[in-house]
PDB file of N, CA and C in Angstrom:
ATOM      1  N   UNK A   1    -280.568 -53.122  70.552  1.00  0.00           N
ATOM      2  CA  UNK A   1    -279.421 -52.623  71.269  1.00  0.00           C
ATOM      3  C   UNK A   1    -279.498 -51.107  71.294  1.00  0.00           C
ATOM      4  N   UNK A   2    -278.935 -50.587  72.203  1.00  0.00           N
ATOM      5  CA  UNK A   2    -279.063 -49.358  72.627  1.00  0.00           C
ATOM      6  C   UNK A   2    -278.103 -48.781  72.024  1.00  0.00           C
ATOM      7  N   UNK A   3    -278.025 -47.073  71.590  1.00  0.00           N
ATOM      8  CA  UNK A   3    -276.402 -46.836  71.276  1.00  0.00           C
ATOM      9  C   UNK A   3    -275.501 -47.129  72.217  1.00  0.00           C
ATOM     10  N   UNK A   4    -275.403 -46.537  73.192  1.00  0.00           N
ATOM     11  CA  UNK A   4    -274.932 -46.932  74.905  1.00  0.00           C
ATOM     12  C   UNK A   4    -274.317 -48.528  74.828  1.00  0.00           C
ATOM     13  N   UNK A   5    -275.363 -49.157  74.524  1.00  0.00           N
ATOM     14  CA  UNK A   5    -275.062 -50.500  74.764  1.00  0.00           C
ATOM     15  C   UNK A   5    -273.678 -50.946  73.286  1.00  0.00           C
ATOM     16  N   UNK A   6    -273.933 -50.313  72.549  1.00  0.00           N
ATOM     17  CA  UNK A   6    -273.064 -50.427  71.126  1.00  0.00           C
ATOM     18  C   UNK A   6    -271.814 -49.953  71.405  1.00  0.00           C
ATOM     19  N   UNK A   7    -271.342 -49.041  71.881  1.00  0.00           N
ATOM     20  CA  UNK A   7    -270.573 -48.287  72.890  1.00  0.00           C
ATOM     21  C   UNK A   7    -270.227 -47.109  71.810  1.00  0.00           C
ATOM     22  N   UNK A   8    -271.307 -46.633  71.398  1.00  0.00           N
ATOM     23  CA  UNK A   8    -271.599 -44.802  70.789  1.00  0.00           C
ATOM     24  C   UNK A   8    -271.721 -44.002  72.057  1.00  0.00           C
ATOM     25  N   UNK A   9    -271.470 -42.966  71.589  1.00  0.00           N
ATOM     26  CA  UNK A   9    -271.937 -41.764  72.401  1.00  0.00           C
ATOM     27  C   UNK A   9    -273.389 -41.411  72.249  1.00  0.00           C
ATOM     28  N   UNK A  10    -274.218 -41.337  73.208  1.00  0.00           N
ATOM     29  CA  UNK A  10    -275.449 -40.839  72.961  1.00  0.00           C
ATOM     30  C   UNK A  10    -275.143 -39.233  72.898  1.00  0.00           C
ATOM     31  N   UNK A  11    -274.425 -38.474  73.447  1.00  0.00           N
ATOM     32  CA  UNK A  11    -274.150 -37.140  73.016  1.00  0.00           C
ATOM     33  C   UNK A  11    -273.438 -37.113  71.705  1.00  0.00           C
ATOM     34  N   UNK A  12    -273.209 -37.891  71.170  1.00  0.00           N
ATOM     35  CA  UNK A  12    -272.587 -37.064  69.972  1.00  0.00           C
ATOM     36  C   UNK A  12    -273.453 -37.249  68.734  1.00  0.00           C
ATOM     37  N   UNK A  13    -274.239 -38.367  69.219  1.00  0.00           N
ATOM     38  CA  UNK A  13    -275.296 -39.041  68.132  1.00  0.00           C
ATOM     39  C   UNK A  13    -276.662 -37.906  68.338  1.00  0.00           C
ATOM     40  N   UNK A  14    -276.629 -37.162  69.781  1.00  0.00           N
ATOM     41  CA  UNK A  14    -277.421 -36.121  69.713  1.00  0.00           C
ATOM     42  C   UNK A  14    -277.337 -34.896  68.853  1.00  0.00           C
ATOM     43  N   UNK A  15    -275.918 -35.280  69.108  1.00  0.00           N
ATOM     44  CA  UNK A  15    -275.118 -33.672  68.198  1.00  0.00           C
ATOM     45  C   UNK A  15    -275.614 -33.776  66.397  1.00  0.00           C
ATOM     46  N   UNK A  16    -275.026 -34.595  66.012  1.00  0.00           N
ATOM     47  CA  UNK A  16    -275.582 -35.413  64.803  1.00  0.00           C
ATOM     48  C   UNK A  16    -276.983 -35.203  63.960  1.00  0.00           C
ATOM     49  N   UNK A  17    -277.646 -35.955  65.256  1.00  0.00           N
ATOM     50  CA  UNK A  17    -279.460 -35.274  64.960  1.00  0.00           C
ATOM     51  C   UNK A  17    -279.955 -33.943  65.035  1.00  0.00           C
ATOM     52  N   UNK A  18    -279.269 -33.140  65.816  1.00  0.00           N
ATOM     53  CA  UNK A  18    -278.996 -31.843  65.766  1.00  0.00           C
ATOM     54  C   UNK A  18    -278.560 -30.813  64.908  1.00  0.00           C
ATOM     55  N   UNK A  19    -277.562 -31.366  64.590  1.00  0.00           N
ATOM     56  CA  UNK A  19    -276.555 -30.943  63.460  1.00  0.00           C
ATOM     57  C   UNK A  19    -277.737 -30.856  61.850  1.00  0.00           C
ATOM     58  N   UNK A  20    -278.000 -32.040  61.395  1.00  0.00           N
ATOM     59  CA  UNK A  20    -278.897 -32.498  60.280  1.00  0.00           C
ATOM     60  C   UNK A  20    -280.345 -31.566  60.810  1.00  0.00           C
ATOM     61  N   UNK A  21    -280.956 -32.141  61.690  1.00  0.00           N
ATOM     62  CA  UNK A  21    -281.867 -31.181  61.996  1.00  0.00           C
ATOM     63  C   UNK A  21    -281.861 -29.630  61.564  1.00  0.00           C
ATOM     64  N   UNK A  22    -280.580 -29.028  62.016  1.00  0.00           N
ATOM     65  CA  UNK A  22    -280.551 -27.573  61.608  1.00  0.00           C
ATOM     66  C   UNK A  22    -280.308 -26.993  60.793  1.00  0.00           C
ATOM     67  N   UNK A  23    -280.120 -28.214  59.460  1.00  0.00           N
ATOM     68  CA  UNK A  23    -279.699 -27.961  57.908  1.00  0.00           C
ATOM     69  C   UNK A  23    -278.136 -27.945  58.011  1.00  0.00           C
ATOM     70  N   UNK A  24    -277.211 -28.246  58.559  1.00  0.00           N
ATOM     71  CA  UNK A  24    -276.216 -28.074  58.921  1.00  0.00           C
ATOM     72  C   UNK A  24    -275.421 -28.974  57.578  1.00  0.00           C
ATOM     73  N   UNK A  25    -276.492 -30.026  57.720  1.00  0.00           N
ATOM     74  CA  UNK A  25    -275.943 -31.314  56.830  1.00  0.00           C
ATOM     75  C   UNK A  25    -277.295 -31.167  55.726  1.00  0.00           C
ATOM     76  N   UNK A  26    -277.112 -31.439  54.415  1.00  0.00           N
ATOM     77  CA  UNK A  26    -278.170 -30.824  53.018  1.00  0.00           C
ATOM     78  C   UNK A  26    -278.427 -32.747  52.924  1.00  0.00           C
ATOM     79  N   UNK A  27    -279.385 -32.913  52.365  1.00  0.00           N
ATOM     80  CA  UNK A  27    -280.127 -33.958  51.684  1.00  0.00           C
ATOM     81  C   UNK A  27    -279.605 -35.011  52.684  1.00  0.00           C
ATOM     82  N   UNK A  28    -280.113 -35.234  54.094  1.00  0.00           N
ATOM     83  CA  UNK A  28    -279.667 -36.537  54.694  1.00  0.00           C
ATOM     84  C   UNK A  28    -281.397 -36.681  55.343  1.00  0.00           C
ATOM     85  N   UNK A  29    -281.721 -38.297  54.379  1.00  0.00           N
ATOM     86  CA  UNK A  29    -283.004 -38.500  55.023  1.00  0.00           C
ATOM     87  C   UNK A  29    -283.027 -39.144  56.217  1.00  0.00           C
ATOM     88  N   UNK A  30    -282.275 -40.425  55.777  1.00  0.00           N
ATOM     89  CA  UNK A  30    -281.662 -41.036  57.391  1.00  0.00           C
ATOM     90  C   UNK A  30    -280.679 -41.830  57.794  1.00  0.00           C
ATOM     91  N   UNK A  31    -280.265 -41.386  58.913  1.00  0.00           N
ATOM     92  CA  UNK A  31    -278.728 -42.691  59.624  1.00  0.00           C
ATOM     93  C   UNK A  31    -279.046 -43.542  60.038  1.00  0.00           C
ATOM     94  N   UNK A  32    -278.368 -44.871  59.948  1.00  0.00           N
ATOM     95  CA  UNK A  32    -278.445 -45.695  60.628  1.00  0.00           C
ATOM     96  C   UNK A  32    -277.090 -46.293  60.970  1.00  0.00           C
ATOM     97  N   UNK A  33    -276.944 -46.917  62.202  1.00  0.00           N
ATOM     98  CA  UNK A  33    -275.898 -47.070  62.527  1.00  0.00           C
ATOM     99  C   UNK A  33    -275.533 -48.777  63.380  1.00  0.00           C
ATOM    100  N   UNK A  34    -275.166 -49.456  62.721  1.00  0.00           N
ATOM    101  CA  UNK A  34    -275.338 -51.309  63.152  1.00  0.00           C
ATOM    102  C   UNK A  34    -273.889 -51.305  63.843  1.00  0.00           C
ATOM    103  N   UNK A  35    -273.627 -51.948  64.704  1.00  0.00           N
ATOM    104  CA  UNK A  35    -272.368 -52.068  65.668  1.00  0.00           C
ATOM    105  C   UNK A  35    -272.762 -53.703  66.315  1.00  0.00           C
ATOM    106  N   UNK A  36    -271.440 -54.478  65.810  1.00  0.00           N
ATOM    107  CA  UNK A  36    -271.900 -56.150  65.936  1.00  0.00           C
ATOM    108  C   UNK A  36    -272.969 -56.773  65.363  1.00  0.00           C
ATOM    109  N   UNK A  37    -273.123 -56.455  64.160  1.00  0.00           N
ATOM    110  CA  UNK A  37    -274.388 -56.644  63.711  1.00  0.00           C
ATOM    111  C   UNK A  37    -275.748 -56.405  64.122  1.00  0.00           C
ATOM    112  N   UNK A  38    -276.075 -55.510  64.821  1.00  0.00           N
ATOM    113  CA  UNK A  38    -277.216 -54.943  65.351  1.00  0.00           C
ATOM    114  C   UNK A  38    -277.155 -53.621  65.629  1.00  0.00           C
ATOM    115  N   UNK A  39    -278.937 -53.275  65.076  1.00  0.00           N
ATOM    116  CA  UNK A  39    -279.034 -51.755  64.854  1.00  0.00           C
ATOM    117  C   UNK A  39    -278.994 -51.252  66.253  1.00  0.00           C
ATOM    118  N   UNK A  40    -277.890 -49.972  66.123  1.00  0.00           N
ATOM    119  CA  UNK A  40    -277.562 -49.491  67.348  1.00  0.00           C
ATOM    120  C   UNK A  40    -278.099 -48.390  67.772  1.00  0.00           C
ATOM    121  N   UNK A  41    -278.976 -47.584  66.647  1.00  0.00           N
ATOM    122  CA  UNK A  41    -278.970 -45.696  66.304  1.00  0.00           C
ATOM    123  C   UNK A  41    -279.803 -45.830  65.024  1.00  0.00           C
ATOM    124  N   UNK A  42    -280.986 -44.820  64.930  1.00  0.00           N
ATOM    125  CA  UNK A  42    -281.665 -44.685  63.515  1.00  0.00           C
ATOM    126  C   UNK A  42    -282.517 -43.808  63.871  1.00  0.00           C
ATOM    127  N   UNK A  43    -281.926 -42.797  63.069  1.00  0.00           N
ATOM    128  CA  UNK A  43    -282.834 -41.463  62.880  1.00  0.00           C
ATOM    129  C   UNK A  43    -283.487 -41.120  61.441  1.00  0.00           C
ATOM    130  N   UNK A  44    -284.186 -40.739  61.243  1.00  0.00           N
ATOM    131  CA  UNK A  44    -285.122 -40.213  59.994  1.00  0.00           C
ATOM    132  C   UNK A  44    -285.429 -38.920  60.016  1.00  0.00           C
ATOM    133  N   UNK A  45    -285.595 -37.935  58.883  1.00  0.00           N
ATOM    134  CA  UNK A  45    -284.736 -36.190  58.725  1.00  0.00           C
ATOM    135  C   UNK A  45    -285.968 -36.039  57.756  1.00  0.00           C
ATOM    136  N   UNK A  46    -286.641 -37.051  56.953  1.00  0.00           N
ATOM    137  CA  UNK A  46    -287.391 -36.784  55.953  1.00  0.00           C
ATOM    138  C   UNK A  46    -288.694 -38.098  55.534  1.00  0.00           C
ATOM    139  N   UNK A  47    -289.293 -38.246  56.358  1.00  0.00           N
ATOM    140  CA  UNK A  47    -290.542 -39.027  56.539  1.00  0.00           C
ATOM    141  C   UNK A  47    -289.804 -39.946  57.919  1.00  0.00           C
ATOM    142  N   UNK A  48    -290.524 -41.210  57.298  1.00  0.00           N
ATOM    143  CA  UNK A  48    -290.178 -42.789  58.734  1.00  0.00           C
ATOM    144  C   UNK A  48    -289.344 -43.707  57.470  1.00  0.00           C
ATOM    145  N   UNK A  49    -288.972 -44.563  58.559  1.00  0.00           N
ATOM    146  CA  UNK A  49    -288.885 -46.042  58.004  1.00  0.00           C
ATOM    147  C   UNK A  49    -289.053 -46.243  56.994  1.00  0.00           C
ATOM    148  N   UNK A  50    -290.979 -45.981  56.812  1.00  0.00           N
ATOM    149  CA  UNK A  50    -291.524 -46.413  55.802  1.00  0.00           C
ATOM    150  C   UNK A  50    -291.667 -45.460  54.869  1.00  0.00           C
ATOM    151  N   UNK A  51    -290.887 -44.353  54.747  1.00  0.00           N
ATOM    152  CA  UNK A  51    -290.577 -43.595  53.857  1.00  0.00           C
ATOM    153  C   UNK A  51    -290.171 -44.488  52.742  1.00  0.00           C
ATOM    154  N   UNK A  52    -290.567 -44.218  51.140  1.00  0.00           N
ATOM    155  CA  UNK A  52    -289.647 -44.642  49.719  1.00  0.00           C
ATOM    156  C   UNK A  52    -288.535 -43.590  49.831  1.00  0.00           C
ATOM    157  N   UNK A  53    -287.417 -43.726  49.342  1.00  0.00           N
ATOM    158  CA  UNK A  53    -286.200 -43.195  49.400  1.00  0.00           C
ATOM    159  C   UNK A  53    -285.319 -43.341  48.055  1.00  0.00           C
ATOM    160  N   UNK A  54    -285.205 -42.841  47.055  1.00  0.00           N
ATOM    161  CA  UNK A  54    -284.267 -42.659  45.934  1.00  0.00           C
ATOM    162  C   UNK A  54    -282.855 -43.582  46.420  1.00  0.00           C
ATOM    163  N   UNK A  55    -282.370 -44.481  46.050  1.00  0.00           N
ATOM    164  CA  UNK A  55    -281.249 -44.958  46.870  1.00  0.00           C
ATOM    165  C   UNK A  55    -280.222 -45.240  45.197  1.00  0.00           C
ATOM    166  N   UNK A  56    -280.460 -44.088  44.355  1.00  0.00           N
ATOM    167  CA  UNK A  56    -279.309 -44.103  43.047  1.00  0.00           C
ATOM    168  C   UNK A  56    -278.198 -43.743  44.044  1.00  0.00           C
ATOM    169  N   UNK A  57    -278.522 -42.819  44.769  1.00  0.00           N
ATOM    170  CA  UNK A  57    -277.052 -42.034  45.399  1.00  0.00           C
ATOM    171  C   UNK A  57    -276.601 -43.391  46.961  1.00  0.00           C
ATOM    172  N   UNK A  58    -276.583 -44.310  46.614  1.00  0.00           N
ATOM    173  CA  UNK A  58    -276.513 -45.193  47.727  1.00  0.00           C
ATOM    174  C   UNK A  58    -274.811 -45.485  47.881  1.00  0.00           C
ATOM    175  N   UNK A  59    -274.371 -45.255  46.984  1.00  0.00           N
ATOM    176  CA  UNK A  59    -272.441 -45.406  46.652  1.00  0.00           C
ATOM    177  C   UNK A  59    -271.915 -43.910  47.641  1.00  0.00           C
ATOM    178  N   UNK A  60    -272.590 -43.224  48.082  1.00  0.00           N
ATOM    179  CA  UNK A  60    -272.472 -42.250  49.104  1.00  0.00           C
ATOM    180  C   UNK A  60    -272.480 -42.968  50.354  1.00  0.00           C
ATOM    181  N   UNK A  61    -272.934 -43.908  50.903  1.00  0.00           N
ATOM    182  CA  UNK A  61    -273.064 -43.538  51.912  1.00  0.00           C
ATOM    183  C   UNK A  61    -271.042 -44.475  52.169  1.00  0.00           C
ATOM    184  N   UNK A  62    -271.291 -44.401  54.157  1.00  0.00           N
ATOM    185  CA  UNK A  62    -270.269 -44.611  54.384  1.00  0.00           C
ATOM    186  C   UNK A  62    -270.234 -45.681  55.407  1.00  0.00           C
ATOM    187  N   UNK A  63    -269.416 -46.731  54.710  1.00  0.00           N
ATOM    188  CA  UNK A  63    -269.449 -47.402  56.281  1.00  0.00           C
ATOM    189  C   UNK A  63    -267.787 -47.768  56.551  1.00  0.00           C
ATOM    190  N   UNK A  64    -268.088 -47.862  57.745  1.00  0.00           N
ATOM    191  CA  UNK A  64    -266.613 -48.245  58.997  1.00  0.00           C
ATOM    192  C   UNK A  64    -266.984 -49.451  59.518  1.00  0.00           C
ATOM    193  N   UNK A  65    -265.389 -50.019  59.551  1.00  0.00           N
ATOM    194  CA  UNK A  65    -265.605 -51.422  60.021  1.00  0.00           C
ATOM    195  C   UNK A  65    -264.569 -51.249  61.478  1.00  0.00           C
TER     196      UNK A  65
END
């Protein structure tokens, strides 16, 4: 699914990658973003996918229902 199709903003999800990109946002490796149960948005700031990732700090992240 597309963000578009999820009904995100592709501009604001640009802003976002932008934002993190420019250090704006400190230690964010990557977003992901599921809407109806399917991935809608996934960016990576600090390797891929297949990056290993420390996930002690995982009680950070945030989700919306």
């Amino acid at each position: 699914m597309s963000a578009s199709e999820g009904g995100l903003s592709e501009a604001r999800l640009h802003a976002l990658d932008a934002a993190i990109r420019s250090g704006e946002f400190k230690k964010i490796g990557s977003v992901l973003v599921a809407r109806h149960g399917k991935l809608a948005y996934e960016g990576y700031f600090d390797g891929d996918a297949d990056t290993l990732r420390d996930t002690r700090s995982a009680t950070k992240s945030i989700t919306m229902c």
